[in-house]
Structures are given as structure tokens and as C-alpha cells.
C-alpha atoms as a PDB file:
ATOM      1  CA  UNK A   1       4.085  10.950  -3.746  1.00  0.00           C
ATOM      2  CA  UNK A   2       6.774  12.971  -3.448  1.00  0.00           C
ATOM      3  CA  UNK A   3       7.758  12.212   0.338  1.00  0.00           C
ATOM      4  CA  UNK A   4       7.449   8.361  -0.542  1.00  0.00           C
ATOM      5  CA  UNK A   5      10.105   9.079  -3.451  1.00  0.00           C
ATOM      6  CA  UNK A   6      12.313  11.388  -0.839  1.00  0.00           C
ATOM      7  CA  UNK A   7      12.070   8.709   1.560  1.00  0.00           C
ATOM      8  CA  UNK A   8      12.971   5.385  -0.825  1.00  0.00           C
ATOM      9  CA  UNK A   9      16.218   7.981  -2.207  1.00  0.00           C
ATOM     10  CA  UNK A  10      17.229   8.026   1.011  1.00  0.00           C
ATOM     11  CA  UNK A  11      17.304   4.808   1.607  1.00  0.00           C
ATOM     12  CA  UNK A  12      18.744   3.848  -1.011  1.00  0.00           C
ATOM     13  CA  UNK A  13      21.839   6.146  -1.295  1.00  0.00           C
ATOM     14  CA  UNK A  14      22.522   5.763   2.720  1.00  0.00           C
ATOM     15  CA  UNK A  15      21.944   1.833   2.312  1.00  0.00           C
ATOM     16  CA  UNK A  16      19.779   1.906   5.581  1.00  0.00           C
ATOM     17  CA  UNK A  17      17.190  -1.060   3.923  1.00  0.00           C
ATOM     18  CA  UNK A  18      16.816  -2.385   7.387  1.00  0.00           C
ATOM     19  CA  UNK A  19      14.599   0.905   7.935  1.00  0.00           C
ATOM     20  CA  UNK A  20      11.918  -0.422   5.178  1.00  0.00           C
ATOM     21  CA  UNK A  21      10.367  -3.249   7.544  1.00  0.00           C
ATOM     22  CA  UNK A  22       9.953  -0.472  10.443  1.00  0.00           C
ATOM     23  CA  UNK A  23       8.484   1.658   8.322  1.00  0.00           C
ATOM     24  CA  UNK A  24       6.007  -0.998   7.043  1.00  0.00           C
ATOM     25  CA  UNK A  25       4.636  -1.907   9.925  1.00  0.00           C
ATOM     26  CA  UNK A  26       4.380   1.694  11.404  1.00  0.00           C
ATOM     27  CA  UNK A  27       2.222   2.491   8.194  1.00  0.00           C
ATOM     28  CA  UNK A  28       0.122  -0.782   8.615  1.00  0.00           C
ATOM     29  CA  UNK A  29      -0.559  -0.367  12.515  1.00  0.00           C
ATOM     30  CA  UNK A  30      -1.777   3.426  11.431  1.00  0.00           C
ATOM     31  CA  UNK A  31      -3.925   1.837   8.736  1.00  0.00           C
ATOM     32  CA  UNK A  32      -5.421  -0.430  11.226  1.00  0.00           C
ATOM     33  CA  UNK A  33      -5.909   2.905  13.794  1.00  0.00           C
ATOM     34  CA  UNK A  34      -7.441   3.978  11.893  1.00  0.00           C
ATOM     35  CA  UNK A  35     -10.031   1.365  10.384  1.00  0.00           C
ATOM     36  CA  UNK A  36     -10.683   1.151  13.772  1.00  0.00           C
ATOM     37  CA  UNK A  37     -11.837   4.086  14.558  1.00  0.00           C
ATOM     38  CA  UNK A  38     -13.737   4.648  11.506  1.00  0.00           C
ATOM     39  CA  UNK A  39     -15.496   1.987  10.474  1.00  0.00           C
ATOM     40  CA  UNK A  40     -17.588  -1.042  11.136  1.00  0.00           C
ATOM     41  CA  UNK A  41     -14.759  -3.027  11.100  1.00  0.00           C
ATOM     42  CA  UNK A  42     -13.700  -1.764  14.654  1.00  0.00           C
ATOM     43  CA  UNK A  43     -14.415  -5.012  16.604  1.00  0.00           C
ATOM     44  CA  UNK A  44     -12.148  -7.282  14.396  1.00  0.00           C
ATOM     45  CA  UNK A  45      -9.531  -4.619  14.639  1.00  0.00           C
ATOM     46  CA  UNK A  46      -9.514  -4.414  18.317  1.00  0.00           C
ATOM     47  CA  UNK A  47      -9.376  -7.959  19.333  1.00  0.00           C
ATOM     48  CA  UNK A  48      -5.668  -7.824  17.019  1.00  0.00           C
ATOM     49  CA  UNK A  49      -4.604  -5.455  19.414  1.00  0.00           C
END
């Protein structure tokens, strides 16, 4: 919890907000990673990518 509060600081202070869409997607296409190599979801993820 600490890194996301580092993170949204530095933001913040350096007014670099055009980061925070980068980073969201980054974190969702590692979500999706890795649902799809974990779970039975895997052929649903794959045919997104």
C-alpha cells in the first residue's frame, strides 16, 4: 500500500497525471496475464489478445 501511496505523491507533486492512464492499463493487461494463465478463464482471455 505503501508503493501505491509513493507512486500517487509523485504524481501529484510533479503534476505528471498523464502517467495515471499508462499505468492503468499496464496493471490491467498484467491482471489479464495473468487470469490467463491461471485460470479457467484462459480462452476468453486469449481471444482479447
Amino acid at each position: 500500500m505503501d508503493f501505491l501511496k509513493d507512486i500517487l505523491g509523485f504524481l501529484s507533486k510533479r503534476k505528471k497525471f498523464w502517467l495515471l492512464p499508462v499505468i492503468i492499463i499496464l496493471l490491467f493487461v498484467g491482471v489479464m496475464l495473468s487470469l490467463a494463465s491461471t485460470s479457467a478463464l484462459a480462452p476468453f482471455v486469449y481471444t482479447l489478445f
